[in-house]
Protein backbone atom coordinates (compact mmCIF):
# COMPACT_ATOMS: atom_id res chain seq x y z
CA UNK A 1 6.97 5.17 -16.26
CA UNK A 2 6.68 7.01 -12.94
CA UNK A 3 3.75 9.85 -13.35
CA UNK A 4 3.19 12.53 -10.49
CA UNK A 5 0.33 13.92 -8.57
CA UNK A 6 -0.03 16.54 -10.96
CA UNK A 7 0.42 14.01 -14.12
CA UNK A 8 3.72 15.19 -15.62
CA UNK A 9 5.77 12.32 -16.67
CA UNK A 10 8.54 12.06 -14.22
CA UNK A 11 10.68 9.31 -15.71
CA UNK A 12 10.34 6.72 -18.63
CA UNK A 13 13.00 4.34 -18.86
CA UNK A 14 12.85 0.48 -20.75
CA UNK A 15 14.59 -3.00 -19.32
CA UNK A 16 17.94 -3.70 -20.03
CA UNK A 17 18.92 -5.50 -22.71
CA UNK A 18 18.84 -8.62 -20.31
CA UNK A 19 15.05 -7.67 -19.62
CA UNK A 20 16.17 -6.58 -15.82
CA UNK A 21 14.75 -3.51 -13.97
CA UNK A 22 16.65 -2.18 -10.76
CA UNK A 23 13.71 -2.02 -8.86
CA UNK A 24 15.46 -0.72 -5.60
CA UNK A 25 16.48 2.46 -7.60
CA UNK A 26 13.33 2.53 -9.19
CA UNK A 27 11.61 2.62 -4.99
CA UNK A 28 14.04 5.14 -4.57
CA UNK A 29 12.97 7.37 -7.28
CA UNK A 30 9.27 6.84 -6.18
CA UNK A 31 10.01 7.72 -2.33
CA UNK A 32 12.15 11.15 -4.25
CA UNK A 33 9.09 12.11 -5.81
CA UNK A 34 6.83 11.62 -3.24
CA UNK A 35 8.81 13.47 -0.43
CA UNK A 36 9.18 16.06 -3.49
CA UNK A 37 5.72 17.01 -3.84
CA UNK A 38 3.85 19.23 -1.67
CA UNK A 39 0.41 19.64 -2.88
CA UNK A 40 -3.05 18.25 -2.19
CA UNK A 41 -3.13 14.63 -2.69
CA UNK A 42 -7.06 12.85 -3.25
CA UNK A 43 -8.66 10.22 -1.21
CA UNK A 44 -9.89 7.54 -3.15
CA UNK A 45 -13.61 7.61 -3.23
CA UNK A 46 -15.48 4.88 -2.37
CA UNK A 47 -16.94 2.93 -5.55
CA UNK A 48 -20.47 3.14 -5.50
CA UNK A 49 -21.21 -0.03 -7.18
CA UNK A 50 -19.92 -2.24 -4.55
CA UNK A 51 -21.74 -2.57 -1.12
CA UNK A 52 -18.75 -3.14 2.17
CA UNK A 53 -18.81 -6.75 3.05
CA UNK A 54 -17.83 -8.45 0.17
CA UNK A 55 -15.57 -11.58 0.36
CA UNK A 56 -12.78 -12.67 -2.01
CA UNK A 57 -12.50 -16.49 -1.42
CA UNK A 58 -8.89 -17.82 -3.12
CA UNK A 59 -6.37 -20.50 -3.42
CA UNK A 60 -2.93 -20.75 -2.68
CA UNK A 61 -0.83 -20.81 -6.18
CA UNK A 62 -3.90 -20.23 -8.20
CA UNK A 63 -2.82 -18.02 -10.71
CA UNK A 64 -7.02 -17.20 -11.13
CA UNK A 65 -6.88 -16.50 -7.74
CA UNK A 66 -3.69 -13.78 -8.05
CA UNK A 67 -5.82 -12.50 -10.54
CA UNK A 68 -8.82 -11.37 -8.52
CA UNK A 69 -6.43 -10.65 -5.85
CA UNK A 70 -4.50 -8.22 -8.13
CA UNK A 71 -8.16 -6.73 -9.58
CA UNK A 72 -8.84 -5.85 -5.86
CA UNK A 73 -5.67 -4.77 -5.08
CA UNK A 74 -5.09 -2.47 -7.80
CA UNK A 75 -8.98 -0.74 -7.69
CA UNK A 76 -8.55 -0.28 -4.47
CA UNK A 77 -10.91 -2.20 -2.54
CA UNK A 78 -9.35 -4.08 0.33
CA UNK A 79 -11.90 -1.87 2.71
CA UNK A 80 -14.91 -3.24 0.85
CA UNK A 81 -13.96 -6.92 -0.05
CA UNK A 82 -11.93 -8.98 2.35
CA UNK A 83 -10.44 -12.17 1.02
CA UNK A 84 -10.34 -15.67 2.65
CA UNK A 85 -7.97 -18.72 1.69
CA UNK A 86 -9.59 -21.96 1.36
CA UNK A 87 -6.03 -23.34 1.00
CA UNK A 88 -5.08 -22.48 4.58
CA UNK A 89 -8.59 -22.39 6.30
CA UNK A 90 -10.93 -25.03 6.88
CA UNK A 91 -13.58 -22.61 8.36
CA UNK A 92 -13.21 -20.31 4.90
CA UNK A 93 -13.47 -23.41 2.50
CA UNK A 94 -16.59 -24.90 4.56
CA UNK A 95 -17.84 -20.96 3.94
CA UNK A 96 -17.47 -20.61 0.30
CA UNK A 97 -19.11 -24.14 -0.32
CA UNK A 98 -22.10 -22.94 1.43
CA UNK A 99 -22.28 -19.56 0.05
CA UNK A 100 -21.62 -21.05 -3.84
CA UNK A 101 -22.44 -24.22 -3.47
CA UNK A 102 -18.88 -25.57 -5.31
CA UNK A 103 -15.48 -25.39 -3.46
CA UNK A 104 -14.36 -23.14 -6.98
CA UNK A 105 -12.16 -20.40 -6.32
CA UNK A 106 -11.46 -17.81 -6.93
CA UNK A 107 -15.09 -16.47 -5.85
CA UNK A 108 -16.22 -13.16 -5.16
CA UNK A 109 -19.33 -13.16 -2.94
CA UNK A 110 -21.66 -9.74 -2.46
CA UNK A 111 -24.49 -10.30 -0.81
CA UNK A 112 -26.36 -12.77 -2.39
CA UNK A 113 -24.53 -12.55 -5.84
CA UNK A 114 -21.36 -15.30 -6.68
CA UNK A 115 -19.14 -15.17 -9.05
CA UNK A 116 -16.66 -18.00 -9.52
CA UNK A 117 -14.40 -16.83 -12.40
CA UNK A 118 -11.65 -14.83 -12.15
CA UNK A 119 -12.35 -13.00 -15.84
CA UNK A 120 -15.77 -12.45 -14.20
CA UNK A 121 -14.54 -11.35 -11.04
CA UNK A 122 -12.58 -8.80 -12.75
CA UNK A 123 -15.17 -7.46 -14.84
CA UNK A 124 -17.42 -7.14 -11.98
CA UNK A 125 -15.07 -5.01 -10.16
CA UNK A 126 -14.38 -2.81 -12.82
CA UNK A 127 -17.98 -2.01 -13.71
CA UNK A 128 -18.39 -1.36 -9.89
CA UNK A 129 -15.69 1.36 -9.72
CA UNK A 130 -16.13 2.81 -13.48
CA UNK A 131 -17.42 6.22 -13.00
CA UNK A 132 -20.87 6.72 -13.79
């Protein structure tokens, strides 16, 4: 379902019987409806439960770890938390264990507060970007 700015449904459309989307028409679409519009578009606001700084410590081909990544991702915080791979750096792993104690990732770090499951991750993020 592709929605625009002014959140009239633009197009609603199901898989194919196969369960396939063309997803190159589907960009296409998107980049028509974008070049379409011409009114104001919003800046995301900053969330103000979540002080800049945070880290997002993760694995390679950790599904838990794609998880926080896509919780992140899809709020809209990759200003405020950046994310580390313990997989592919020995600095970032040697990090994590001294900031959690545990080599466990995913794990969000804030300050003093860790949080080493993805589910709690998540849930964290949310409640700092839920509007008050």
């Amino acid at each position: 379902m592709l929605i625009d700015a002014a959140g009239v449904v633009r197009q609603a459309e199901s898989v194919t019987p196969a369960g396939q989307r063309d997803i190159a028409a589907l960009a296409a679409e998107c980049e028509r409806l974008d070049e379409e519009y011409s009114g104001p578009v919003e800046d995301f606001s900053e969330p103000p439960g979540l002080p800049e700084g945070g880290l997002l410590y993760v694995k390679s081909k950790c599904g838990f770890s794609r998880a926080a990544l896509l919780a992140r991702d899809n709020l809209h915080l990759s200003k405020r938390i950046a994310v580390k791979n313990v997989s592919e750096d020995a600095a970032s792993r040697e990090a994590l264990v001294q900031a959690s104690g545990s080599e466990q990732a995913p794990c969000l770090v804030i300050g003093e507060e860790t949080i080493q499951e993805s589910a709690g991750i998540v849930t964290r993020l949310l409640e700092a970007t839920a509007p008050v």
